[in-house]
C-alpha atoms as a PDB file:
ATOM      1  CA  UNK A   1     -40.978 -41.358  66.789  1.00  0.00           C
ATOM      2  CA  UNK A   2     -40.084 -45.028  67.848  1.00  0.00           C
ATOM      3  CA  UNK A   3     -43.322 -47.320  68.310  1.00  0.00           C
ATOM      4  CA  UNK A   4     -43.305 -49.819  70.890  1.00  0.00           C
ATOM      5  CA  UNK A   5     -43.051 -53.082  68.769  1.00  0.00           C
ATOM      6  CA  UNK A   6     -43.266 -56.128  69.710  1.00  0.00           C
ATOM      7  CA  UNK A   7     -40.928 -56.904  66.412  1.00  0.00           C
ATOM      8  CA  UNK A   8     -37.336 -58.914  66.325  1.00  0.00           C
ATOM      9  CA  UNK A   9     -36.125 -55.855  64.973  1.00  0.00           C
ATOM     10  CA  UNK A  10     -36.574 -52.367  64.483  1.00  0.00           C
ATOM     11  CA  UNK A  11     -34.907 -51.006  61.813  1.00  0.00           C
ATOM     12  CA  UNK A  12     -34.273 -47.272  61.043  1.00  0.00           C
ATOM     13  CA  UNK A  13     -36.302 -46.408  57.956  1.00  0.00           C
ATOM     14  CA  UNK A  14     -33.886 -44.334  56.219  1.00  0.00           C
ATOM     15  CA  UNK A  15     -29.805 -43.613  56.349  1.00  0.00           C
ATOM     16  CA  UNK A  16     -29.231 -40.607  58.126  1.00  0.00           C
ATOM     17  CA  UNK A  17     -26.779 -37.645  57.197  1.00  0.00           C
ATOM     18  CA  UNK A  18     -24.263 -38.661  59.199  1.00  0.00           C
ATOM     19  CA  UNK A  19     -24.853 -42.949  58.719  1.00  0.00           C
ATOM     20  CA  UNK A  20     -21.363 -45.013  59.691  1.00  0.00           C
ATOM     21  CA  UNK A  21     -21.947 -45.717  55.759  1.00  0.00           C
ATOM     22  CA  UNK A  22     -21.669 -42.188  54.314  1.00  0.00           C
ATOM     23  CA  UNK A  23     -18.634 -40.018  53.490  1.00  0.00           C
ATOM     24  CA  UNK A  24     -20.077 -37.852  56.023  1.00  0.00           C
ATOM     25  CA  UNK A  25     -19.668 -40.548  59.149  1.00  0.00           C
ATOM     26  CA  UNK A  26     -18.750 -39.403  62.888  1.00  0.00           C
ATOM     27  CA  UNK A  27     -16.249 -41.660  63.245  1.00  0.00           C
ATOM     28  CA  UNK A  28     -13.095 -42.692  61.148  1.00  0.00           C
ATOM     29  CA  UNK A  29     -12.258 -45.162  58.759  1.00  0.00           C
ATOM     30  CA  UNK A  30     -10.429 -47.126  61.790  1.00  0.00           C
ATOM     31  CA  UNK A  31     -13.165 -46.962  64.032  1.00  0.00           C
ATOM     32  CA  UNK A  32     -15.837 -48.026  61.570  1.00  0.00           C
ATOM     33  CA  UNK A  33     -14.091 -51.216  60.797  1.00  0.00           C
ATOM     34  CA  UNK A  34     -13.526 -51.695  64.628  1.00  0.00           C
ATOM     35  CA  UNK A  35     -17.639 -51.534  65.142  1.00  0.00           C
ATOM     36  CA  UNK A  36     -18.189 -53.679  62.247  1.00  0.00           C
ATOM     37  CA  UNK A  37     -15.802 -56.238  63.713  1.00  0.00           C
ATOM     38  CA  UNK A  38     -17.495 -55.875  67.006  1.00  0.00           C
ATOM     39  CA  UNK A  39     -20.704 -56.695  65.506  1.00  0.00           C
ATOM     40  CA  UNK A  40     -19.099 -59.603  63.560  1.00  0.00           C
ATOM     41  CA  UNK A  41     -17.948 -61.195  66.310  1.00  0.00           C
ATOM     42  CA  UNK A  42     -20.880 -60.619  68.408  1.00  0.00           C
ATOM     43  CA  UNK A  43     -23.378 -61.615  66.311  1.00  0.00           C
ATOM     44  CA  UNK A  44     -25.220 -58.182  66.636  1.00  0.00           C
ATOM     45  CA  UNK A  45     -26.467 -55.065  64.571  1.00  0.00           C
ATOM     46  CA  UNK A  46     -25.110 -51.910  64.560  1.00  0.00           C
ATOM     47  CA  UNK A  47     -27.715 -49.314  66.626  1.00  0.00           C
ATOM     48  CA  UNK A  48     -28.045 -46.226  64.493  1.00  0.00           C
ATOM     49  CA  UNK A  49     -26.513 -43.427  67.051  1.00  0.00           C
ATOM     50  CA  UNK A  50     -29.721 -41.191  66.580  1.00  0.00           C
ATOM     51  CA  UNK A  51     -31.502 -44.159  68.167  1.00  0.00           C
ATOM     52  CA  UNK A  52     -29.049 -44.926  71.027  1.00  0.00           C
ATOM     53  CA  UNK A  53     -29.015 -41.157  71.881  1.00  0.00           C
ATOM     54  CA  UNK A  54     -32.222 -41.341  72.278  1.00  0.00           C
ATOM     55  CA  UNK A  55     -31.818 -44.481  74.435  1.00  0.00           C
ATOM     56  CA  UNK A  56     -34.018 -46.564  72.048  1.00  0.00           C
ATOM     57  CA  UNK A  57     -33.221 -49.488  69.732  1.00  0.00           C
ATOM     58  CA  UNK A  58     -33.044 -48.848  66.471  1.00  0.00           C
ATOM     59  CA  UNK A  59     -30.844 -50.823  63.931  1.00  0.00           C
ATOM     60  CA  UNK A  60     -29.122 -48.619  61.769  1.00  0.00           C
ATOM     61  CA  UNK A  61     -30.608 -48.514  58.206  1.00  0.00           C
ATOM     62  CA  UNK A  62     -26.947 -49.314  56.129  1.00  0.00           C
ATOM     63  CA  UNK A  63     -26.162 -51.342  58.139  1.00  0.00           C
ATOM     64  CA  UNK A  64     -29.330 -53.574  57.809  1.00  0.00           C
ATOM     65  CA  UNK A  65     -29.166 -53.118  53.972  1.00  0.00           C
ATOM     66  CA  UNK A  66     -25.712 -54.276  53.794  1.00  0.00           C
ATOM     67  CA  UNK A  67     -24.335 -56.521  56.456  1.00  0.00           C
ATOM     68  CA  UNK A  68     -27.157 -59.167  57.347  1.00  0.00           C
ATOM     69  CA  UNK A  69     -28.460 -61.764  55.151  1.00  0.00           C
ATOM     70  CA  UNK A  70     -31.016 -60.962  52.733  1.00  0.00           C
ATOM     71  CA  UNK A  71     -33.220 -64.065  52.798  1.00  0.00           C
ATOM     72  CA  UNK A  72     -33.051 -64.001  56.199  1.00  0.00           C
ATOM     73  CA  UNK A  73     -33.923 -60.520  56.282  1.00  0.00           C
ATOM     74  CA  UNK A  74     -37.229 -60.854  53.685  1.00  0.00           C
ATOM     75  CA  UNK A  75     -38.077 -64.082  55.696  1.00  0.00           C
ATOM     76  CA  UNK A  76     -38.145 -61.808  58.900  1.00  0.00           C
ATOM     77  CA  UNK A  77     -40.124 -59.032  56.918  1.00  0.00           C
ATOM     78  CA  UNK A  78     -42.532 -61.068  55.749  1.00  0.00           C
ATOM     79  CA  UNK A  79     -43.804 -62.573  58.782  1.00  0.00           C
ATOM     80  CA  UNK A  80     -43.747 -58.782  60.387  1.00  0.00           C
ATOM     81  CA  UNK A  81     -40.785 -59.462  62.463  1.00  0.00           C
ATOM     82  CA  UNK A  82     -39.214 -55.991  61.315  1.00  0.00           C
ATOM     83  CA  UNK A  83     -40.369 -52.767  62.216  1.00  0.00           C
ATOM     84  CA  UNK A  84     -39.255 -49.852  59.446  1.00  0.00           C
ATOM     85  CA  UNK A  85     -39.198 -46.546  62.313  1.00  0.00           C
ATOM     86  CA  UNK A  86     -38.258 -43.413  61.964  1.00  0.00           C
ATOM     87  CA  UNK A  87     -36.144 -42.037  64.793  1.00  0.00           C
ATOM     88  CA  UNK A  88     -36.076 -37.972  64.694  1.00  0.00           C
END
């Protein structure tokens, strides 16, 4: 379950079976390079889709591991500005 956080970010704890990442994504090749451009160009983070069925925000987990910038990233961490959740 999502908390209500007062962080800059929550961040899906852990990939899911179906992450935009995996060999077992819901959408294809195409697509996935059309959300990552998206996100590029708008300066966002990709919402894990268990989260945004759920109509909650919850960056997906990949996606925070591999496309934003680390030291920015531990910077944020450290000074509790991410929020590891678990979305079931």
């Amino acid at each position: 379950m999502v908390a209500n956080s007062m962080a800059l970010e929550t961040v899906q704890r852990k990939c899911c079976k179906q992450c935009l990442f995996s060999k077992n994504k819901i959408v294809s090749d195409p697509r996935k390079a059309e959300i990552l451009e998206d996100c590029e160009q708008n300066n966002s983070h990709f919402q894990c889709h268990k989260a945004t069925i759920k109509g909650v925000k919850g960056t997906c987990r990949a996606f925070y591991d591999k496309c934003t910038n680390p030291a920015i990233s531990a910077m944020l961490e450290s000074i509790g500005e991410v929020e590891f959740v678990d979305i079931d």
